[in-house]
PDB file of N, CA and C in Angstrom:
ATOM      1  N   UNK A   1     -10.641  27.463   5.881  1.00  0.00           N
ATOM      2  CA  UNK A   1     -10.285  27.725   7.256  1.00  0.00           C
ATOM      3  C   UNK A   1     -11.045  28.937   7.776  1.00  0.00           C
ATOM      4  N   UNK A   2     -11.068  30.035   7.104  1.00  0.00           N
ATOM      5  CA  UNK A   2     -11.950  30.959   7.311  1.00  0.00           C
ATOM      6  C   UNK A   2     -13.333  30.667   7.639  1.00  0.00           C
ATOM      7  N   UNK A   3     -13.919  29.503   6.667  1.00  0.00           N
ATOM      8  CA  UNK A   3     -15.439  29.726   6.560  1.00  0.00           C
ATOM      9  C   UNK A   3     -15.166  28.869   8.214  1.00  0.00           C
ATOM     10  N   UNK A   4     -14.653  28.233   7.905  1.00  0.00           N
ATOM     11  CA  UNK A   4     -14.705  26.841   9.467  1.00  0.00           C
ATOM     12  C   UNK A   4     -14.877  28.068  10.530  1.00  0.00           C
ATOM     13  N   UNK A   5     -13.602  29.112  10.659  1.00  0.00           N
ATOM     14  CA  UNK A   5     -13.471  29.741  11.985  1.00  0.00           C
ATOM     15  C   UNK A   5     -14.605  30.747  12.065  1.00  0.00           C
ATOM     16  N   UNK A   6     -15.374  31.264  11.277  1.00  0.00           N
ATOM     17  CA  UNK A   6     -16.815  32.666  11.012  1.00  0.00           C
ATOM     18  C   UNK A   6     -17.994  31.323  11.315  1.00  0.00           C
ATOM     19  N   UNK A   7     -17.945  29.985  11.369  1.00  0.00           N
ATOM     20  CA  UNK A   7     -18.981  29.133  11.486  1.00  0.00           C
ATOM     21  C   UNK A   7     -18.676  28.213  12.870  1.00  0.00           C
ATOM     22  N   UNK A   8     -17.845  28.284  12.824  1.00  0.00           N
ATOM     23  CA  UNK A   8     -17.537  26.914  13.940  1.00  0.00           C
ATOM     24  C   UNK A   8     -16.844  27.166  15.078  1.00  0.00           C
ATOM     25  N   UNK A   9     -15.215  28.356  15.282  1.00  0.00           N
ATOM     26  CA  UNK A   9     -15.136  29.493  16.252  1.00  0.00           C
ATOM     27  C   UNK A   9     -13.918  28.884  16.343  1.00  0.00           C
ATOM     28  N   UNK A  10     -12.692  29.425  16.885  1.00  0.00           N
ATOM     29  CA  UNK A  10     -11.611  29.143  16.751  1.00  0.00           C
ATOM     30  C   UNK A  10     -10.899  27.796  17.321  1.00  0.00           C
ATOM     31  N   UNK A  11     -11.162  27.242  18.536  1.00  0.00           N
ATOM     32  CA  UNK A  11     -11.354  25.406  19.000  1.00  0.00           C
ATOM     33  C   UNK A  11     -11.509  25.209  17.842  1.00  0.00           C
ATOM     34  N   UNK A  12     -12.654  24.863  17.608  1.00  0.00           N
ATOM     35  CA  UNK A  12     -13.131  23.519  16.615  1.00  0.00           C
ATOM     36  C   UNK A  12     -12.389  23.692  15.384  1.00  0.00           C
ATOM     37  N   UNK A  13     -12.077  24.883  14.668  1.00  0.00           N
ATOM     38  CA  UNK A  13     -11.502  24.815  13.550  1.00  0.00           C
ATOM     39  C   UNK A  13      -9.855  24.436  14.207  1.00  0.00           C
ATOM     40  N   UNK A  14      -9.308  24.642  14.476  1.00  0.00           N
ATOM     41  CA  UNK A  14      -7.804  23.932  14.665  1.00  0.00           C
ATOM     42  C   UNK A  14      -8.173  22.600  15.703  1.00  0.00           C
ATOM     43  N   UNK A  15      -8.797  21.777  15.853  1.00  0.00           N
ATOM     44  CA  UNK A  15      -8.864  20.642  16.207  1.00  0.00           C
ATOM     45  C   UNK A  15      -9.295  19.933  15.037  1.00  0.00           C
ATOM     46  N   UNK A  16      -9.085  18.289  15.198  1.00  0.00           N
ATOM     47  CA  UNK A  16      -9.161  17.312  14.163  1.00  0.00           C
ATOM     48  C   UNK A  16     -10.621  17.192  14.444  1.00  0.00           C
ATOM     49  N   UNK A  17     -11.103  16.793  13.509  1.00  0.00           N
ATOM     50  CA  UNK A  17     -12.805  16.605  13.436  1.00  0.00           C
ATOM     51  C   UNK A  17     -12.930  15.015  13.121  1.00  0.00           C
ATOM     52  N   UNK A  18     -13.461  14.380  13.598  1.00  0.00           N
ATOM     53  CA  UNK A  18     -13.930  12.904  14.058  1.00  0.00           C
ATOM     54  C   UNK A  18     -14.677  12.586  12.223  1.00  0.00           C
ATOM     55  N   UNK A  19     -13.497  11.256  11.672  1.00  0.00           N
ATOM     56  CA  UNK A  19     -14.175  10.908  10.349  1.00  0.00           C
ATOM     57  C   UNK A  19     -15.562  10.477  10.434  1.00  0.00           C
ATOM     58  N   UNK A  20     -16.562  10.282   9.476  1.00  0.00           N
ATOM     59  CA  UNK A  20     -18.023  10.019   9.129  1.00  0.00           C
ATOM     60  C   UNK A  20     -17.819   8.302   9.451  1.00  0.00           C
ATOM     61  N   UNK A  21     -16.675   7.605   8.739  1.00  0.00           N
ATOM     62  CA  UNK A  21     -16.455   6.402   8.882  1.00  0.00           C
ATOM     63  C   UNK A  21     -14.892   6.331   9.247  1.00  0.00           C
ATOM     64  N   UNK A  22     -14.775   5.042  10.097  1.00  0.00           N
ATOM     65  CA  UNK A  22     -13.880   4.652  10.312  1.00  0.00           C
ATOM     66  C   UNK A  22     -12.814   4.287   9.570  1.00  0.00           C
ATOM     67  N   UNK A  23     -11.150   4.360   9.416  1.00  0.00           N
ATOM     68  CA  UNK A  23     -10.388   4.284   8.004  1.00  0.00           C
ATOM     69  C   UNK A  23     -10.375   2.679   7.872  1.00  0.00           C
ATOM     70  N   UNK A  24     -10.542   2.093   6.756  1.00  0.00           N
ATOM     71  CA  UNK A  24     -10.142   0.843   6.414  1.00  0.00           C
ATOM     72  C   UNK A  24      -9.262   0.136   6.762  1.00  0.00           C
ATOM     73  N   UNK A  25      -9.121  -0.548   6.912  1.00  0.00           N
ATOM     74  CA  UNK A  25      -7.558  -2.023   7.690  1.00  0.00           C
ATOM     75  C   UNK A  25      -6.824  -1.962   6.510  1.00  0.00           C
ATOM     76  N   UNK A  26      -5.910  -1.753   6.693  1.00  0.00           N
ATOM     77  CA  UNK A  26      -4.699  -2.184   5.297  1.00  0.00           C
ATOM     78  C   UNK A  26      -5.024  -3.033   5.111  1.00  0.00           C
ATOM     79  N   UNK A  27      -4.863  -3.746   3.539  1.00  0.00           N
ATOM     80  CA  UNK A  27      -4.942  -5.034   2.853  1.00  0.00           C
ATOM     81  C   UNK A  27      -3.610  -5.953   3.377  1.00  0.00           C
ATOM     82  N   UNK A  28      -2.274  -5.183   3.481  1.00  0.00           N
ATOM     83  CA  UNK A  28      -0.915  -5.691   3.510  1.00  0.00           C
ATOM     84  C   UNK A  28      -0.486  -5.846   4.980  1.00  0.00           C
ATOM     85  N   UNK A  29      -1.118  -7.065   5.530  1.00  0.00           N
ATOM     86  CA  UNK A  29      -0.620  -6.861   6.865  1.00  0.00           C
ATOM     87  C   UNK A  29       1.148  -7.564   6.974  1.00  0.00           C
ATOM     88  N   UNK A  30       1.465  -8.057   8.278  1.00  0.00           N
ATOM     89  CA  UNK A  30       3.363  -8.142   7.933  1.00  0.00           C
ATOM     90  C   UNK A  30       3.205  -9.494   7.491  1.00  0.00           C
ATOM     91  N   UNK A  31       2.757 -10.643   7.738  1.00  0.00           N
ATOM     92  CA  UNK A  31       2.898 -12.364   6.656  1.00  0.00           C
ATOM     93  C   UNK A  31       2.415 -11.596   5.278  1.00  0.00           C
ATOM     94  N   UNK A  32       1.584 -10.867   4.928  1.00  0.00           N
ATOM     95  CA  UNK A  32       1.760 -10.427   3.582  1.00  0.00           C
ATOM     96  C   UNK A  32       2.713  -9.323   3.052  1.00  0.00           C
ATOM     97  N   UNK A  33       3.120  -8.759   3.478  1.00  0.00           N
ATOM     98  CA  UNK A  33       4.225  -7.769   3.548  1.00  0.00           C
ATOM     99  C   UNK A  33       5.511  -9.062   3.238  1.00  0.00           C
ATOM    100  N   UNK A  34       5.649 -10.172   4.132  1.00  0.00           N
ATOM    101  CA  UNK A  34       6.693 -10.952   4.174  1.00  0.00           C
ATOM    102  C   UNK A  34       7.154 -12.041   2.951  1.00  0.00           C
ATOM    103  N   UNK A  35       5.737 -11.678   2.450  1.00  0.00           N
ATOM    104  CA  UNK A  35       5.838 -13.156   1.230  1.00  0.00           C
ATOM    105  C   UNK A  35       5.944 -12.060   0.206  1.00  0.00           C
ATOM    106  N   UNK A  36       5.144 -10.645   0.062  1.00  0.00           N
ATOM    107  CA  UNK A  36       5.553  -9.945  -1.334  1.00  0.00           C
ATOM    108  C   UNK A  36       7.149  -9.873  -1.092  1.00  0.00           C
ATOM    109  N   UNK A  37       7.914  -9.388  -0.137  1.00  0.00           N
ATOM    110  CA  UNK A  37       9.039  -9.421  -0.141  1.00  0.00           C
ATOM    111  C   UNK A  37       9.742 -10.676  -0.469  1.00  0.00           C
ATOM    112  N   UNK A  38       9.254 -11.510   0.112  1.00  0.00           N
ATOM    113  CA  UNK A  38       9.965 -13.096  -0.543  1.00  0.00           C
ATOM    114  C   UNK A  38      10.189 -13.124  -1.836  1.00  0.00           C
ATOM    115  N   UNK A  39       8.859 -12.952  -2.603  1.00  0.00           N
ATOM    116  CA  UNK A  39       8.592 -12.976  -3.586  1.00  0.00           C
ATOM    117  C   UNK A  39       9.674 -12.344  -4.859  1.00  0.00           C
ATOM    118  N   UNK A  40       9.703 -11.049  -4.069  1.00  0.00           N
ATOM    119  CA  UNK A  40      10.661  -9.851  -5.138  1.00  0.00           C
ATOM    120  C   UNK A  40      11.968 -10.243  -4.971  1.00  0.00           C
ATOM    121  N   UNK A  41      12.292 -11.238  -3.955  1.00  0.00           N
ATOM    122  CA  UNK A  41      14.103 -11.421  -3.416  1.00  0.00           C
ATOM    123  C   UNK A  41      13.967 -12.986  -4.089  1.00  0.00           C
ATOM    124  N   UNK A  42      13.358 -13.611  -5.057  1.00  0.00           N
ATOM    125  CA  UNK A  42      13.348 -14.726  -5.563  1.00  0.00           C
ATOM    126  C   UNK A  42      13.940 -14.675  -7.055  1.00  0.00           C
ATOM    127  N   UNK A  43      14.034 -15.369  -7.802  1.00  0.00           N
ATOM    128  CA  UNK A  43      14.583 -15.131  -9.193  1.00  0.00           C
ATOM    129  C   UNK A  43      13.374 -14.939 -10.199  1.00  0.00           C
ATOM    130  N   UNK A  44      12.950 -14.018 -11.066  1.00  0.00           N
ATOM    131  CA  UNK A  44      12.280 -13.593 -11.909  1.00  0.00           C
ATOM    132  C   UNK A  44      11.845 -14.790 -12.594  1.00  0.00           C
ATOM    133  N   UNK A  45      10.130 -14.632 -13.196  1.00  0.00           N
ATOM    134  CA  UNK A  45       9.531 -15.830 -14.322  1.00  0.00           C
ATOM    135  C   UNK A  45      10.924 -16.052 -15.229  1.00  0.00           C
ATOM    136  N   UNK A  46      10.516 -17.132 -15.905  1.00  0.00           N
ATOM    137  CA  UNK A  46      11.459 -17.365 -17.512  1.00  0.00           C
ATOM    138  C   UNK A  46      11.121 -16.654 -18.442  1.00  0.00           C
ATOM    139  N   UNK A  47      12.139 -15.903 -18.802  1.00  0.00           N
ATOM    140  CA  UNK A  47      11.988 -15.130 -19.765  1.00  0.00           C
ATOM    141  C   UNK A  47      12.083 -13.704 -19.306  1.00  0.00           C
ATOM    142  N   UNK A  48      12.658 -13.075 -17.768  1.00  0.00           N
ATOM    143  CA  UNK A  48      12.196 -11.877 -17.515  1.00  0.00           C
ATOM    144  C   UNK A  48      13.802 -11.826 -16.865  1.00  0.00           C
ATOM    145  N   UNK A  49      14.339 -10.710 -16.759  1.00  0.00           N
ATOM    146  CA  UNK A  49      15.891 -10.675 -16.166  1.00  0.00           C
ATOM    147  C   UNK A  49      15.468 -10.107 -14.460  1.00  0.00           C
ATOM    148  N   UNK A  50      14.626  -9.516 -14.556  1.00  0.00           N
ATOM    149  CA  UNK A  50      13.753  -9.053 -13.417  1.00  0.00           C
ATOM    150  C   UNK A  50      12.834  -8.848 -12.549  1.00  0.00           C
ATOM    151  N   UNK A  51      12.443  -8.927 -11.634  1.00  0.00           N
ATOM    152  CA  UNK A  51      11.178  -8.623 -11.149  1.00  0.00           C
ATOM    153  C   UNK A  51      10.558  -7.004 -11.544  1.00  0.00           C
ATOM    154  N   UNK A  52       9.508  -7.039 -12.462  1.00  0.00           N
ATOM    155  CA  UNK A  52       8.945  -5.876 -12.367  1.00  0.00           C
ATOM    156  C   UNK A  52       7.635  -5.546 -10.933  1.00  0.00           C
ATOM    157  N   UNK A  53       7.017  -4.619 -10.930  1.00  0.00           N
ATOM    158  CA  UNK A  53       6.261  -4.210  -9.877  1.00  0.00           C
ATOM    159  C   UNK A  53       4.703  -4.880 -10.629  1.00  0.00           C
ATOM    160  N   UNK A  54       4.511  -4.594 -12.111  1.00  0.00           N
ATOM    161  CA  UNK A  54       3.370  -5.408 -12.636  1.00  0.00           C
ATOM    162  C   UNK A  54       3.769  -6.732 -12.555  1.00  0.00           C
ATOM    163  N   UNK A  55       4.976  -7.574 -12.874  1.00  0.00           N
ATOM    164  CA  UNK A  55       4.723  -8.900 -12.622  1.00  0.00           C
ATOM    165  C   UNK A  55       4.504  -9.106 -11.002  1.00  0.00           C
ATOM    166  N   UNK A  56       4.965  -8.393  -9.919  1.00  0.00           N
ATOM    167  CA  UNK A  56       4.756  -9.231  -9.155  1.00  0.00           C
ATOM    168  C   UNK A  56       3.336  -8.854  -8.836  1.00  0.00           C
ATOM    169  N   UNK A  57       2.787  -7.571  -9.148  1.00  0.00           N
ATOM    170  CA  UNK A  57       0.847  -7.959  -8.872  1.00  0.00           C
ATOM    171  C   UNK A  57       0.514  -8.663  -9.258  1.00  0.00           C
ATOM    172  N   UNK A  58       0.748  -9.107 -10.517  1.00  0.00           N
ATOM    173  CA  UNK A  58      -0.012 -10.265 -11.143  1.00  0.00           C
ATOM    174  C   UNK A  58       0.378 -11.568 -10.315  1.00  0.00           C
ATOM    175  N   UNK A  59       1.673 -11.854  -9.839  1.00  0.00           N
ATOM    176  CA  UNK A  59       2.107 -13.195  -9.111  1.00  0.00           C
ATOM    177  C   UNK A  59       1.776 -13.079  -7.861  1.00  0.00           C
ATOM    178  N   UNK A  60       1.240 -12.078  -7.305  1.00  0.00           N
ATOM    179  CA  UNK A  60       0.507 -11.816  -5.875  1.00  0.00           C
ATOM    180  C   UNK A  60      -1.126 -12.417  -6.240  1.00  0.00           C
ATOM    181  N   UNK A  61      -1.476 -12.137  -6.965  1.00  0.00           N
ATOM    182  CA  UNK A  61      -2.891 -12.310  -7.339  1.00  0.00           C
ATOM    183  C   UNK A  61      -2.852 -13.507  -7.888  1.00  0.00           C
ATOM    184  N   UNK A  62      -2.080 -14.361  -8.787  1.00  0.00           N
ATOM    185  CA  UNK A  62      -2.005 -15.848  -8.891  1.00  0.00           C
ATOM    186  C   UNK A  62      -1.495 -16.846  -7.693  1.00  0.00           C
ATOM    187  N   UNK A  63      -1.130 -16.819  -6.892  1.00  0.00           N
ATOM    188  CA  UNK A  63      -0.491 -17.252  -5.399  1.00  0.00           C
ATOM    189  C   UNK A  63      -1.659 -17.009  -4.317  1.00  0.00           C
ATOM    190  N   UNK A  64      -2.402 -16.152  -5.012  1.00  0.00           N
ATOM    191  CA  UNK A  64      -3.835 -15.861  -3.804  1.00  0.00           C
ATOM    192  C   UNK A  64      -3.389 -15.307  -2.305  1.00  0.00           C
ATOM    193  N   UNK A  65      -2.369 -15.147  -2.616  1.00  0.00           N
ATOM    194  CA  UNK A  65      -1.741 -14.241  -1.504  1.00  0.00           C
ATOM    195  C   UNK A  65      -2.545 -12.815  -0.887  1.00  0.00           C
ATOM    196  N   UNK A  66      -2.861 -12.506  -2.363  1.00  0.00           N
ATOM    197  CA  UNK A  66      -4.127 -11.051  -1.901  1.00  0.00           C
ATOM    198  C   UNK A  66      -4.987 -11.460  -3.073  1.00  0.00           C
ATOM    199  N   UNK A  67      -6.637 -11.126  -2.364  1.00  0.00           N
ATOM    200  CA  UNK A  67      -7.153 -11.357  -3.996  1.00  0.00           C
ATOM    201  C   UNK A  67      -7.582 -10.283  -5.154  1.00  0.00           C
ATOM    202  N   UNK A  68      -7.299  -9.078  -4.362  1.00  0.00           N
ATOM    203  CA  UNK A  68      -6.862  -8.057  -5.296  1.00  0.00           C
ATOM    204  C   UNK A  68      -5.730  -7.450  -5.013  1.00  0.00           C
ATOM    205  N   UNK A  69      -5.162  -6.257  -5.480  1.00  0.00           N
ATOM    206  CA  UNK A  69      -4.037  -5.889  -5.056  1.00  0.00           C
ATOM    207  C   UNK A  69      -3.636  -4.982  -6.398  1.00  0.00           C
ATOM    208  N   UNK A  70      -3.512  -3.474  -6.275  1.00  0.00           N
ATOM    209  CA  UNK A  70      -3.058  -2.597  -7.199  1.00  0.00           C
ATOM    210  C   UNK A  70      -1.645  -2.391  -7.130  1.00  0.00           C
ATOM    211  N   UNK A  71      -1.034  -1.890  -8.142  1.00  0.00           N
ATOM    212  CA  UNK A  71       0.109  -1.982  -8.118  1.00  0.00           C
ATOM    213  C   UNK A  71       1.535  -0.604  -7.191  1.00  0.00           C
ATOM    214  N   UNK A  72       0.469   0.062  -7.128  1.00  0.00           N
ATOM    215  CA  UNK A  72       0.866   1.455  -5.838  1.00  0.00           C
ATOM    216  C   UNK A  72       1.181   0.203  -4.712  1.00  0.00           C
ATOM    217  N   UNK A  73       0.200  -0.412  -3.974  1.00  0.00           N
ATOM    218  CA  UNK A  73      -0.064  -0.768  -2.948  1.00  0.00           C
ATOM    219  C   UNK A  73       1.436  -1.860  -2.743  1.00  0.00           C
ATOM    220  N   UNK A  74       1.923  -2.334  -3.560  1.00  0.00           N
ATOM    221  CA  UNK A  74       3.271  -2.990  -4.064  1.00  0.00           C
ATOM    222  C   UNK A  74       4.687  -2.378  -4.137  1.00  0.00           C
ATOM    223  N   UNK A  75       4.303  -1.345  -4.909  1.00  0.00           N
ATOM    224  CA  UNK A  75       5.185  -0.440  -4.685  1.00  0.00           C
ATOM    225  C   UNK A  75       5.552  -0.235  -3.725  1.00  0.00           C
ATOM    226  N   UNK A  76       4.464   0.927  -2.208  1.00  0.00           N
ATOM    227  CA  UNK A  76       4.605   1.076  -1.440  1.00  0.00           C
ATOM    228  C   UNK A  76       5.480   0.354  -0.481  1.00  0.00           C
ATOM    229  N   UNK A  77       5.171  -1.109  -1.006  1.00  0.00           N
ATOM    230  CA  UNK A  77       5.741  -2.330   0.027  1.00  0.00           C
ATOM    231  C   UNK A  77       6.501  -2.405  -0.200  1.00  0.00           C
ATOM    232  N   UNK A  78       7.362  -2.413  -1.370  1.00  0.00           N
ATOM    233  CA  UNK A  78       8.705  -2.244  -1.371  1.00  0.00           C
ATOM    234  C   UNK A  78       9.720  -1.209  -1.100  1.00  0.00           C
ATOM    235  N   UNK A  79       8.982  -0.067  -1.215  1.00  0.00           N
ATOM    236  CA  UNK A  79      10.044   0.835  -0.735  1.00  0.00           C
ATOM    237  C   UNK A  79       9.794   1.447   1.101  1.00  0.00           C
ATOM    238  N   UNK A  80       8.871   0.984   1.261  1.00  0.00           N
ATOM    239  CA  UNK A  80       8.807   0.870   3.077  1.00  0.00           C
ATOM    240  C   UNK A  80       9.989   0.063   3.425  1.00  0.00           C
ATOM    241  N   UNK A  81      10.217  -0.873   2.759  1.00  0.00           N
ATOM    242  CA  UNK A  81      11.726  -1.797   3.021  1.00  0.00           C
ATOM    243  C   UNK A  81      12.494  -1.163   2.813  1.00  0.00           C
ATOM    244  N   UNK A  82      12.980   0.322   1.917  1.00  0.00           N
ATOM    245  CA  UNK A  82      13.760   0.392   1.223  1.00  0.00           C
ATOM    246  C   UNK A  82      14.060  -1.178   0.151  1.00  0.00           C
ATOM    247  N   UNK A  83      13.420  -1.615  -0.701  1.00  0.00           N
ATOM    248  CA  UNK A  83      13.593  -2.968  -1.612  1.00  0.00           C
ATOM    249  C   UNK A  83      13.926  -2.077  -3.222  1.00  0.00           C
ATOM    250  N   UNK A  84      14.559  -2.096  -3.842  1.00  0.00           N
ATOM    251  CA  UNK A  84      14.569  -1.614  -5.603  1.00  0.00           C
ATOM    252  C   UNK A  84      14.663  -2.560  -5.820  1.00  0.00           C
ATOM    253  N   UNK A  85      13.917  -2.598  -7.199  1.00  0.00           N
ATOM    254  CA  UNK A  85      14.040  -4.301  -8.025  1.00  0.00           C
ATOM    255  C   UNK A  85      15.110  -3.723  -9.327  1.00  0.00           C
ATOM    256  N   UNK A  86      15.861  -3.252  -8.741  1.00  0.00           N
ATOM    257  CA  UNK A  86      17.123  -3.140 -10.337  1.00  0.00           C
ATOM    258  C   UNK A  86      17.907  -3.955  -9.732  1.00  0.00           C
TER     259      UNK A  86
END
């Protein structure tokens, strides 16, 4: 902040400075937002008592619903709902 305000003058350093690139589009728009949620409010594979947050990336990514998809980005989506999978 210093070097900004001895280089750049007191404006420009407390104003937002214009990114190099534009921010990316979310991957999760709301029909995908709507089906991971479907998804987690459905009954778990065989063999699982639960929905975990890794099974459902992996069942997001087999459904082709997203064709990548990390497992933060899942997370996130569920607790923007407020959703817990206990």
């Amino acid at each position: 902040t210093v070097k900004d305000y001895c280089t750049r003058g007191l404006h420009e350093t407390l104003s937002y400075r214009k990114r190099a690139e534009p921010a990316r589009p979310s991957q999760v728009t709301g029909e995908v937002e709507a089906r991971i949620i479907a998804l987690a409010c459905s009954e778990p594979p065989e063999g699982y008592a639960r929905w975990t947050v890794r099974l459902l990336t992996r069942r997001v990514i087999e459904l082709n619903i997203l064709e990548s998809v990390g497992r933060e980005t899942i997370r996130t989506t569920l607790k923007k709902q407020n959703l817990s999978l206990i």
